[in-house]
C-alpha atoms as a PDB file:
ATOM      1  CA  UNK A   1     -60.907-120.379 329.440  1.00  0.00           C
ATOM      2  CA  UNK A   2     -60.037-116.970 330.163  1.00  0.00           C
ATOM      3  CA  UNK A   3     -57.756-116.066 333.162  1.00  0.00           C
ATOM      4  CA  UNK A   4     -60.009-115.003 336.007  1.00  0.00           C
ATOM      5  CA  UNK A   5     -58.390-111.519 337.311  1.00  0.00           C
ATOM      6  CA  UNK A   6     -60.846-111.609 340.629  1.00  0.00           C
ATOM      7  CA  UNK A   7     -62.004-114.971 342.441  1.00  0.00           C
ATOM      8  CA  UNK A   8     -62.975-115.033 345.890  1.00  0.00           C
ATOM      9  CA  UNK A   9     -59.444-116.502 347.043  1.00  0.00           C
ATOM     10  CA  UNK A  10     -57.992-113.477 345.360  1.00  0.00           C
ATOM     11  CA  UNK A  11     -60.261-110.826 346.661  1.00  0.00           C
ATOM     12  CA  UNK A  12     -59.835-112.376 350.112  1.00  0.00           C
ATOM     13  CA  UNK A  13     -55.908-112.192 349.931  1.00  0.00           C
ATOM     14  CA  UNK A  14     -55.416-108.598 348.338  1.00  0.00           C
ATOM     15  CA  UNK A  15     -53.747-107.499 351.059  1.00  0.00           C
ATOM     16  CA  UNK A  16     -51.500-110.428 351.532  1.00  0.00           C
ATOM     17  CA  UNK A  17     -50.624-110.390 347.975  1.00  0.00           C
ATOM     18  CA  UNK A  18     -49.616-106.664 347.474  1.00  0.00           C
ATOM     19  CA  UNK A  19     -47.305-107.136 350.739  1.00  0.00           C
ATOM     20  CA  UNK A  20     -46.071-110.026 348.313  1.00  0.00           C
ATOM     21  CA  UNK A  21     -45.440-108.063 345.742  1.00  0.00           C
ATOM     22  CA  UNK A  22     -43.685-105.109 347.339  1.00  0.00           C
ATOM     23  CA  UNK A  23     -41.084-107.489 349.075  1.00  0.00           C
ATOM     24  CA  UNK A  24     -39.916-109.058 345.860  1.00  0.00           C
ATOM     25  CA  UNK A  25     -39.860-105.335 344.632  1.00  0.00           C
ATOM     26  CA  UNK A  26     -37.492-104.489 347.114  1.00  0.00           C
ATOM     27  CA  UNK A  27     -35.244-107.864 346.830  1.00  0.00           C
ATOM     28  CA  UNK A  28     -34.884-106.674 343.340  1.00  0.00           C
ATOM     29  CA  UNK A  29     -33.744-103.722 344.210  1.00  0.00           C
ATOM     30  CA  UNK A  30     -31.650-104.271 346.357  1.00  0.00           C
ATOM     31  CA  UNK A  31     -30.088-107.465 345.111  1.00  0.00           C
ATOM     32  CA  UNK A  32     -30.354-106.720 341.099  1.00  0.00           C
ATOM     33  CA  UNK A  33     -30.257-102.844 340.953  1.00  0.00           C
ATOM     34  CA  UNK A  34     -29.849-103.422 336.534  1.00  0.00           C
ATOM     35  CA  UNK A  35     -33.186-105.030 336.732  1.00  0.00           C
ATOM     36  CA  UNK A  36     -35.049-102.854 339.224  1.00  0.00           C
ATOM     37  CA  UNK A  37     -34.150 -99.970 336.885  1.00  0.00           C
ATOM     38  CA  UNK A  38     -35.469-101.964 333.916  1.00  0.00           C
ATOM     39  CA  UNK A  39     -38.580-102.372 335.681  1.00  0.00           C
ATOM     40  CA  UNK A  40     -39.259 -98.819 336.638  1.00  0.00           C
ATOM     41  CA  UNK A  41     -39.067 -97.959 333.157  1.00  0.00           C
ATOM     42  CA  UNK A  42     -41.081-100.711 331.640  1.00  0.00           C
ATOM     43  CA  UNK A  43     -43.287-101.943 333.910  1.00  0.00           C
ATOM     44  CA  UNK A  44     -46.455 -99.486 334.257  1.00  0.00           C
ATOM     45  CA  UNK A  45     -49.296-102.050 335.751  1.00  0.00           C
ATOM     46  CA  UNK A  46     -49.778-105.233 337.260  1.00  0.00           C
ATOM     47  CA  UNK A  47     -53.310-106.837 337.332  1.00  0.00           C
ATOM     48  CA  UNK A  48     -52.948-109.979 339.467  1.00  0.00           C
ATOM     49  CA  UNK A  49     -54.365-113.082 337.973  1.00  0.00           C
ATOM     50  CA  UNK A  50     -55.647-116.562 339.998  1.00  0.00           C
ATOM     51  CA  UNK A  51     -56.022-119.121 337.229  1.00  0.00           C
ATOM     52  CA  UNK A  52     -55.103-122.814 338.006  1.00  0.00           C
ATOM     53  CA  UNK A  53     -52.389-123.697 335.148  1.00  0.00           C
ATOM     54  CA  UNK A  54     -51.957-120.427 333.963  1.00  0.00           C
ATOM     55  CA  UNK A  55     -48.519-118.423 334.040  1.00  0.00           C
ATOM     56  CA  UNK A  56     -47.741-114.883 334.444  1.00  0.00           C
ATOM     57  CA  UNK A  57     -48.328-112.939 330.633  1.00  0.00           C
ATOM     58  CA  UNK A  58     -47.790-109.923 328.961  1.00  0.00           C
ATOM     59  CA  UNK A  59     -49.414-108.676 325.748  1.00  0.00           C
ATOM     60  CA  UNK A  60     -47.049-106.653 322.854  1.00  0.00           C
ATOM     61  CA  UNK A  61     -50.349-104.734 322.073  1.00  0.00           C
ATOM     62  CA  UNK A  62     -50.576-103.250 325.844  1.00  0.00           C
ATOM     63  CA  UNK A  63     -47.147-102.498 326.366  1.00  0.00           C
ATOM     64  CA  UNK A  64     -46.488-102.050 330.525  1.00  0.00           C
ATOM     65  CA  UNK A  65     -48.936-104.377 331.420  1.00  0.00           C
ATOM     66  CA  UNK A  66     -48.151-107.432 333.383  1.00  0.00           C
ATOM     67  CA  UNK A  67     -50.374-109.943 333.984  1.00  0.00           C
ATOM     68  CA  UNK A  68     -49.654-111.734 337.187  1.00  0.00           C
ATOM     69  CA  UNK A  69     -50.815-115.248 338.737  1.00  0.00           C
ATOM     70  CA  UNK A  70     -49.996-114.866 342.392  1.00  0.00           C
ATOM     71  CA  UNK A  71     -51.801-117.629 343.520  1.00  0.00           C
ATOM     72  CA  UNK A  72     -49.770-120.786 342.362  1.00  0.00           C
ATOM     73  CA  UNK A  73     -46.847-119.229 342.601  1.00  0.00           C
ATOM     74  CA  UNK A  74     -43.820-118.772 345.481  1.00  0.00           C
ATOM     75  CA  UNK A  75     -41.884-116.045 346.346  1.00  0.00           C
ATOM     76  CA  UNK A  76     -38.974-116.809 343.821  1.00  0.00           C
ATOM     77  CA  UNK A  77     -41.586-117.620 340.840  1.00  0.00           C
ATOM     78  CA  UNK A  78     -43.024-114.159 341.663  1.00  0.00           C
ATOM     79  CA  UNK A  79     -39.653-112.188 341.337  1.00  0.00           C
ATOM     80  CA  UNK A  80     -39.012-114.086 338.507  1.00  0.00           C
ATOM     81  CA  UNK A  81     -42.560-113.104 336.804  1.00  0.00           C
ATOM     82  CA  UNK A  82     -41.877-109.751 337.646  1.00  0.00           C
ATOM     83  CA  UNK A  83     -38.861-109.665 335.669  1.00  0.00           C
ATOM     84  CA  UNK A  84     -39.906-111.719 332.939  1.00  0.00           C
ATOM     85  CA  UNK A  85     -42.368-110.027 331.855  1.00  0.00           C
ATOM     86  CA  UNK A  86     -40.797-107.182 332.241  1.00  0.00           C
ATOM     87  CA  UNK A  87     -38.357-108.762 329.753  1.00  0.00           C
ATOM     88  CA  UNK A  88     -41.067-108.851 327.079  1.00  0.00           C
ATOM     89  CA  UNK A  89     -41.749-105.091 327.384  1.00  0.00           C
ATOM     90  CA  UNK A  90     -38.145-104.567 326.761  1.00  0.00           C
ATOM     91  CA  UNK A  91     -37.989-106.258 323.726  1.00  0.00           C
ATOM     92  CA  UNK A  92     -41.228-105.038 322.753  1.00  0.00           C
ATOM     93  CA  UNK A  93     -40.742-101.227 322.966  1.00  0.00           C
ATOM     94  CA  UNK A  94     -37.474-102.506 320.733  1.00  0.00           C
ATOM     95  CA  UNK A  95     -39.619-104.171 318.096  1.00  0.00           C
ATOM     96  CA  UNK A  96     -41.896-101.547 318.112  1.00  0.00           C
ATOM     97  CA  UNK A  97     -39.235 -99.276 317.724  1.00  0.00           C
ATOM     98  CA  UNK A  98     -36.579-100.224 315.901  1.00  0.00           C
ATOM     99  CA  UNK A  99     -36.827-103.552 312.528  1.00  0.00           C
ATOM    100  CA  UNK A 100     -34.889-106.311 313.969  1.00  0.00           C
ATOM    101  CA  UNK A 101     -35.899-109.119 312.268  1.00  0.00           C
ATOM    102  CA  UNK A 102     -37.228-110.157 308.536  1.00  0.00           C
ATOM    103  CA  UNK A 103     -40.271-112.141 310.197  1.00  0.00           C
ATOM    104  CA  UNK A 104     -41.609-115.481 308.296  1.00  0.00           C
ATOM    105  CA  UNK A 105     -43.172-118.677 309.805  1.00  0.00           C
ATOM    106  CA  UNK A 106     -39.948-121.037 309.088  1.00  0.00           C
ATOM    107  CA  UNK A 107     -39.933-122.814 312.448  1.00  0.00           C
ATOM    108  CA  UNK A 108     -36.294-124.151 312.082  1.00  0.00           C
ATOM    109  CA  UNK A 109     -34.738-122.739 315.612  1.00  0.00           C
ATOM    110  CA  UNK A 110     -35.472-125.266 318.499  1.00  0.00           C
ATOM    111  CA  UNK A 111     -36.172-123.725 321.436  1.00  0.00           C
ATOM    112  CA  UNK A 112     -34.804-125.216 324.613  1.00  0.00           C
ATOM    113  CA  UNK A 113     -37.812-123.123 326.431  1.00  0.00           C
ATOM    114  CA  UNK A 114     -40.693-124.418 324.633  1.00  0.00           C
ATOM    115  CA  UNK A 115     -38.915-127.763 323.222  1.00  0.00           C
ATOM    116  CA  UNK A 116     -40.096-127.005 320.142  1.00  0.00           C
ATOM    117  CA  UNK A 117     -38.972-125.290 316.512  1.00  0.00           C
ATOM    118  CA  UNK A 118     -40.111-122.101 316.731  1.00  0.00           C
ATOM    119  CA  UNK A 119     -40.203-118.990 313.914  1.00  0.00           C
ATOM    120  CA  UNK A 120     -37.371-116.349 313.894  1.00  0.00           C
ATOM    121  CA  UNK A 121     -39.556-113.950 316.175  1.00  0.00           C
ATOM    122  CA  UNK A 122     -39.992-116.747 318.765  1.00  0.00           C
ATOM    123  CA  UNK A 123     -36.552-118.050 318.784  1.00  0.00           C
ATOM    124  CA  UNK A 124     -35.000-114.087 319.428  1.00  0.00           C
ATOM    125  CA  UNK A 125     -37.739-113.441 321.816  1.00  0.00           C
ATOM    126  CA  UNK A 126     -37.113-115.790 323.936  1.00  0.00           C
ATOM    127  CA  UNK A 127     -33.284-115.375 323.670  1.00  0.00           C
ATOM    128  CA  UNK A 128     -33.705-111.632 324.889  1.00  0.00           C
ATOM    129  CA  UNK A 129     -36.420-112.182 327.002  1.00  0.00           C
ATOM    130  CA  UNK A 130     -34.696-115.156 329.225  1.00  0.00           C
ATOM    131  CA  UNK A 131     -31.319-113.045 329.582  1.00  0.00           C
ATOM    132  CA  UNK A 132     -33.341-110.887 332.031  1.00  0.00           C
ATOM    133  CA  UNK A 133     -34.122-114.544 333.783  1.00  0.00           C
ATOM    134  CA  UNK A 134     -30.053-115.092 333.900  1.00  0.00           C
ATOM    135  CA  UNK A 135     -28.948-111.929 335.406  1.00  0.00           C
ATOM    136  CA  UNK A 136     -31.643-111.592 338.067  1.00  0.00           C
ATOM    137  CA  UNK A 137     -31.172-115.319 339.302  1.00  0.00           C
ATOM    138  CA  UNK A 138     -27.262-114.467 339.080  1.00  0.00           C
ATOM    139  CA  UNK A 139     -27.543-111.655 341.057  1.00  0.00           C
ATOM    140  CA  UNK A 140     -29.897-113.319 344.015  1.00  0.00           C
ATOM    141  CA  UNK A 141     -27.008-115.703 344.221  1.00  0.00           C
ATOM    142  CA  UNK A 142     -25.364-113.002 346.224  1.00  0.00           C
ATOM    143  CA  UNK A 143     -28.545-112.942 348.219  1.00  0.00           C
ATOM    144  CA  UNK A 144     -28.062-116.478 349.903  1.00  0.00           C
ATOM    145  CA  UNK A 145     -28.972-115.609 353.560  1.00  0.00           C
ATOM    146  CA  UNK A 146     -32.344-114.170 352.775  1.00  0.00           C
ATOM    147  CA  UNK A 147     -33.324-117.257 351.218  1.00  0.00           C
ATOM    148  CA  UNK A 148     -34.086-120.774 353.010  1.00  0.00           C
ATOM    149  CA  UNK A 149     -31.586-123.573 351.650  1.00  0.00           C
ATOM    150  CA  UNK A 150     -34.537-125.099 349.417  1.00  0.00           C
ATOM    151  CA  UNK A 151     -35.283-121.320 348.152  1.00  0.00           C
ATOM    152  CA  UNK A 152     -31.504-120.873 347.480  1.00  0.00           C
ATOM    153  CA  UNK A 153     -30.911-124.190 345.423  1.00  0.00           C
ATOM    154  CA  UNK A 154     -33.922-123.289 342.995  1.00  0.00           C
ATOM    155  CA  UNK A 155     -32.322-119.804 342.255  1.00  0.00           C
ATOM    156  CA  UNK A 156     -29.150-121.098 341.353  1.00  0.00           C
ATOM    157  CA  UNK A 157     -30.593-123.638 339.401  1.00  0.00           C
ATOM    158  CA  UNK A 158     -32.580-121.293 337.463  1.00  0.00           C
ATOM    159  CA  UNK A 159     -29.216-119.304 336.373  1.00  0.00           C
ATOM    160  CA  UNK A 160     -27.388-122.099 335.395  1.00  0.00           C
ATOM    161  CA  UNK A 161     -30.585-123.251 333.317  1.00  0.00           C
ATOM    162  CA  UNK A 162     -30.533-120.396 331.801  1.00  0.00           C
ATOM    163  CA  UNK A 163     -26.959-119.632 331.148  1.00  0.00           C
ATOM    164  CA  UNK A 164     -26.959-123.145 329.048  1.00  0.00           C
ATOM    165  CA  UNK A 165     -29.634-122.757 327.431  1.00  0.00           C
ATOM    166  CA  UNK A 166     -29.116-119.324 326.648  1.00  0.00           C
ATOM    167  CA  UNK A 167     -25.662-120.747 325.184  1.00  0.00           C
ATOM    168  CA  UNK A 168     -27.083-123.339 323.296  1.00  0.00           C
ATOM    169  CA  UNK A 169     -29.024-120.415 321.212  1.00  0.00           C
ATOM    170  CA  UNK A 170     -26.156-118.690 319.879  1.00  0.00           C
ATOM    171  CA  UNK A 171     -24.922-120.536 317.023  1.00  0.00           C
ATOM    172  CA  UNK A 172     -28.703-120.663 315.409  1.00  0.00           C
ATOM    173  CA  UNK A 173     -29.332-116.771 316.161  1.00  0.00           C
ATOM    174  CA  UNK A 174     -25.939-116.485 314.381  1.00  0.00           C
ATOM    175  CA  UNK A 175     -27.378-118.505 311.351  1.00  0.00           C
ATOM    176  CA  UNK A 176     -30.470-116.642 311.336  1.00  0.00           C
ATOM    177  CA  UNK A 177     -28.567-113.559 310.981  1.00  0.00           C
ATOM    178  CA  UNK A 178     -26.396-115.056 308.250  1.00  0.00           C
ATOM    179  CA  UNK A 179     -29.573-116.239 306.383  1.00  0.00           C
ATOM    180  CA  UNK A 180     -30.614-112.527 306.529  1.00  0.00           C
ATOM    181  CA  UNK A 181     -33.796-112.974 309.556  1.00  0.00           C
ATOM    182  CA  UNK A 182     -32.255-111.063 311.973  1.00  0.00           C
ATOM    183  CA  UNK A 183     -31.163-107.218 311.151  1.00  0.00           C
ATOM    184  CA  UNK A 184     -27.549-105.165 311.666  1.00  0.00           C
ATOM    185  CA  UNK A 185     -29.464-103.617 314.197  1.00  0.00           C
ATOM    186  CA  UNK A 186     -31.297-106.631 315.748  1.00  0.00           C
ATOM    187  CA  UNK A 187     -28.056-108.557 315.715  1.00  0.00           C
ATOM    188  CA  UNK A 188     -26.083-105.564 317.499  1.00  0.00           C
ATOM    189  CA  UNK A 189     -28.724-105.861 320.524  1.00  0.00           C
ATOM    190  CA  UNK A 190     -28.086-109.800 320.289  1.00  0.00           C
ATOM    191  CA  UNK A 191     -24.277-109.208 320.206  1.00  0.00           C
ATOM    192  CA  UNK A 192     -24.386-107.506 323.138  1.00  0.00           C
ATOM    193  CA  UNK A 193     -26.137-109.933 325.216  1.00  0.00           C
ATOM    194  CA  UNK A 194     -23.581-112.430 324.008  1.00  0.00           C
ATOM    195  CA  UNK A 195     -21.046-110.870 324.968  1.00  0.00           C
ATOM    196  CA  UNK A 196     -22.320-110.820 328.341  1.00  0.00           C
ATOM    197  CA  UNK A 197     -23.338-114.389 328.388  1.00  0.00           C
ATOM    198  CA  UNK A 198     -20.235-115.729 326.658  1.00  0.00           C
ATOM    199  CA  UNK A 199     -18.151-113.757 330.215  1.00  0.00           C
ATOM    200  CA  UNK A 200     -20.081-115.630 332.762  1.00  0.00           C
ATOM    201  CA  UNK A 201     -18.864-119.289 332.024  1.00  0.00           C
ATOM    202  CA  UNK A 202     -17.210-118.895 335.597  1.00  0.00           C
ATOM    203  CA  UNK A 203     -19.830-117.597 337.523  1.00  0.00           C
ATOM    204  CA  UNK A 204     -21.659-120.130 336.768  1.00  0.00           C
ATOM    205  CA  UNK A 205     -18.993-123.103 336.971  1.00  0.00           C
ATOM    206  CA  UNK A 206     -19.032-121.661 340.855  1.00  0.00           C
ATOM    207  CA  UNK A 207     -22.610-121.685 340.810  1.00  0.00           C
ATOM    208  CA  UNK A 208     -23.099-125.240 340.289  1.00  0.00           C
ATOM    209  CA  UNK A 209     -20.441-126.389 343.120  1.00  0.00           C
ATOM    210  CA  UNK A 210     -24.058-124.683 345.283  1.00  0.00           C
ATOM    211  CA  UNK A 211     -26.301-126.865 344.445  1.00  0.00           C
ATOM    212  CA  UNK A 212     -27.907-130.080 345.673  1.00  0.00           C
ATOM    213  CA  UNK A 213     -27.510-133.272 344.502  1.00  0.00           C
ATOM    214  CA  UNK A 214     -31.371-133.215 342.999  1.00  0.00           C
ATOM    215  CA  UNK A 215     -30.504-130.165 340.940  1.00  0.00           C
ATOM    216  CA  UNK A 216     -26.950-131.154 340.087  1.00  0.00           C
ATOM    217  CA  UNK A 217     -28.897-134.228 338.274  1.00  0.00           C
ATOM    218  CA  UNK A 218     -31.483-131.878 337.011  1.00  0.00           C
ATOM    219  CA  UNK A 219     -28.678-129.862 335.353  1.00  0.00           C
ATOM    220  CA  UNK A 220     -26.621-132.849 333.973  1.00  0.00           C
ATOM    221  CA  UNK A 221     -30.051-134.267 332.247  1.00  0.00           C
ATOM    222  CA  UNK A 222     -30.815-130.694 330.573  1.00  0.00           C
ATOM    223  CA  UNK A 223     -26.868-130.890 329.245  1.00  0.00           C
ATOM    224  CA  UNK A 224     -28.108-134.438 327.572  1.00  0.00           C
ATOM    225  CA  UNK A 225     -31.184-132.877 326.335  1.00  0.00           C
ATOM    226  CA  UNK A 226     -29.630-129.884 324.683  1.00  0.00           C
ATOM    227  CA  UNK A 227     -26.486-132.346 323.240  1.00  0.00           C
ATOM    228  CA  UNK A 228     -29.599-134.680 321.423  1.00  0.00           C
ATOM    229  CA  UNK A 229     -31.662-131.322 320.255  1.00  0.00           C
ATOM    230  CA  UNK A 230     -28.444-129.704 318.668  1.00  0.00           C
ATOM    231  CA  UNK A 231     -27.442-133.290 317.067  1.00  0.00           C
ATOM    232  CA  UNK A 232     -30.947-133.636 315.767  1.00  0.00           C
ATOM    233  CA  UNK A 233     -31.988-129.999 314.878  1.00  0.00           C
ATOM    234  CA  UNK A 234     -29.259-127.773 314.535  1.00  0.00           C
ATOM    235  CA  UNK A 235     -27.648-129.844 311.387  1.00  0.00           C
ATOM    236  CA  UNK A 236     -28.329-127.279 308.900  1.00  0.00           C
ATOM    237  CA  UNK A 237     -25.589-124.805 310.682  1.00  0.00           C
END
């Protein structure tokens, strides 16, 4: 089924929805100034979606255009769709740009977003695409009285999701570049963001002394789940 871009609960909300919209705009701005810019650039149209079970998309071959689903979402999911897939057009405009990877179909890299082997182009797409995901939710941290207690523990539980999983990636990007699927220049942009990820051990170490018991657990099962993948998948390193 195709995502339905106008239903009636969508036509009858327009209003409500762009209001939506313009306040997580301007919580971005505010809050994560490094993403807002990002966005600006990137980010030329959103259509807004209403499609039970469908999330937020963006297509390489229309670069700029976000595809949004408003309707099953809350106000955090919707900042974080806005960045995310703003994230793809990123990496995208790089791709189209620049040769960062030798593609083939060898899924080898497990994902901890998909939980799943995934080709080279998956595995560094998502890597690049989810370190948007990291600094906005790190930034909104600083954000805490703008956000209801219930509000506050899911963004700080999406950073420190992210900072361990984006962690867990590194030694298998590494590989890939050693094995010759990632280029010098695709693996100077994934330097970078390692370098930036490898500083905020810390941050998020403080991070987790926020949040509730439920996510505390939440956190301490995805630790177990990325120990098992790397003991069962990442043996060839």
């Amino acid at each position: 089924r195709r995502p339905q871009r106008s239903t009636p609960q969508l036509d009858l909300n327009i209003l409500d929805y762009k209001v939506k919209i313009e306040k997580a705009l301007e919580i971005i701005q505010k809050y994560s100034p490094d993403c807002f810019s990002a966005f600006k650039i990137f980010t030329n149209s959103l259509t807004l979606v209403d499609e039970p079970g469908i999330v937020s998309y963006s297509l390489q071959s229309l670069p700029g255009y976000s595809n949004i689903n408003v309707v099953e979402r809350d106000d955090v999911d919707l900042i974080d769709d806005l960045i995310h897939e703003n994230g793809h057009h990123v990496l995208n405009a790089m791709l189209n740009a620049e040769e960062l990877l030798e593609e083939d179909d060898d899924k080898i890299f497990w994902s901890p977003w998909r939980n799943s082997l995934r080709p080279i182009r998956g595995m560094y797409h998502g890597y690049l695409t989810f370190i948007w995901a990291y600094l906005l939710f790190k930034d909104l941290r600083s954000a805490k009285k703008i956000f209801t207690e219930s509000q506050f523990d899911k963004i700080c539980l999406r950073s420190i999701e992210e900072y361990y999983m984006l962690e867990f990636c590194h030694e298998q990007l590494e590989y890939a570049h050693k094995q010759k699927k990632i280029t010098v220049k695709g693996f100077e942009i994934y330097k970078m963001a390692k370098a930036f990820i490898t500083k905020e051990k810390d941050s998020v170490t403080s991070a987790e002394k926020e949040l509730s018991p439920d996510s505390l657990r939440q956190i301490a099962q995805l630790k177990e789940s990325l120990k098992a993948a790397k003991q069962k998948y990442l043996n060839f390193l």
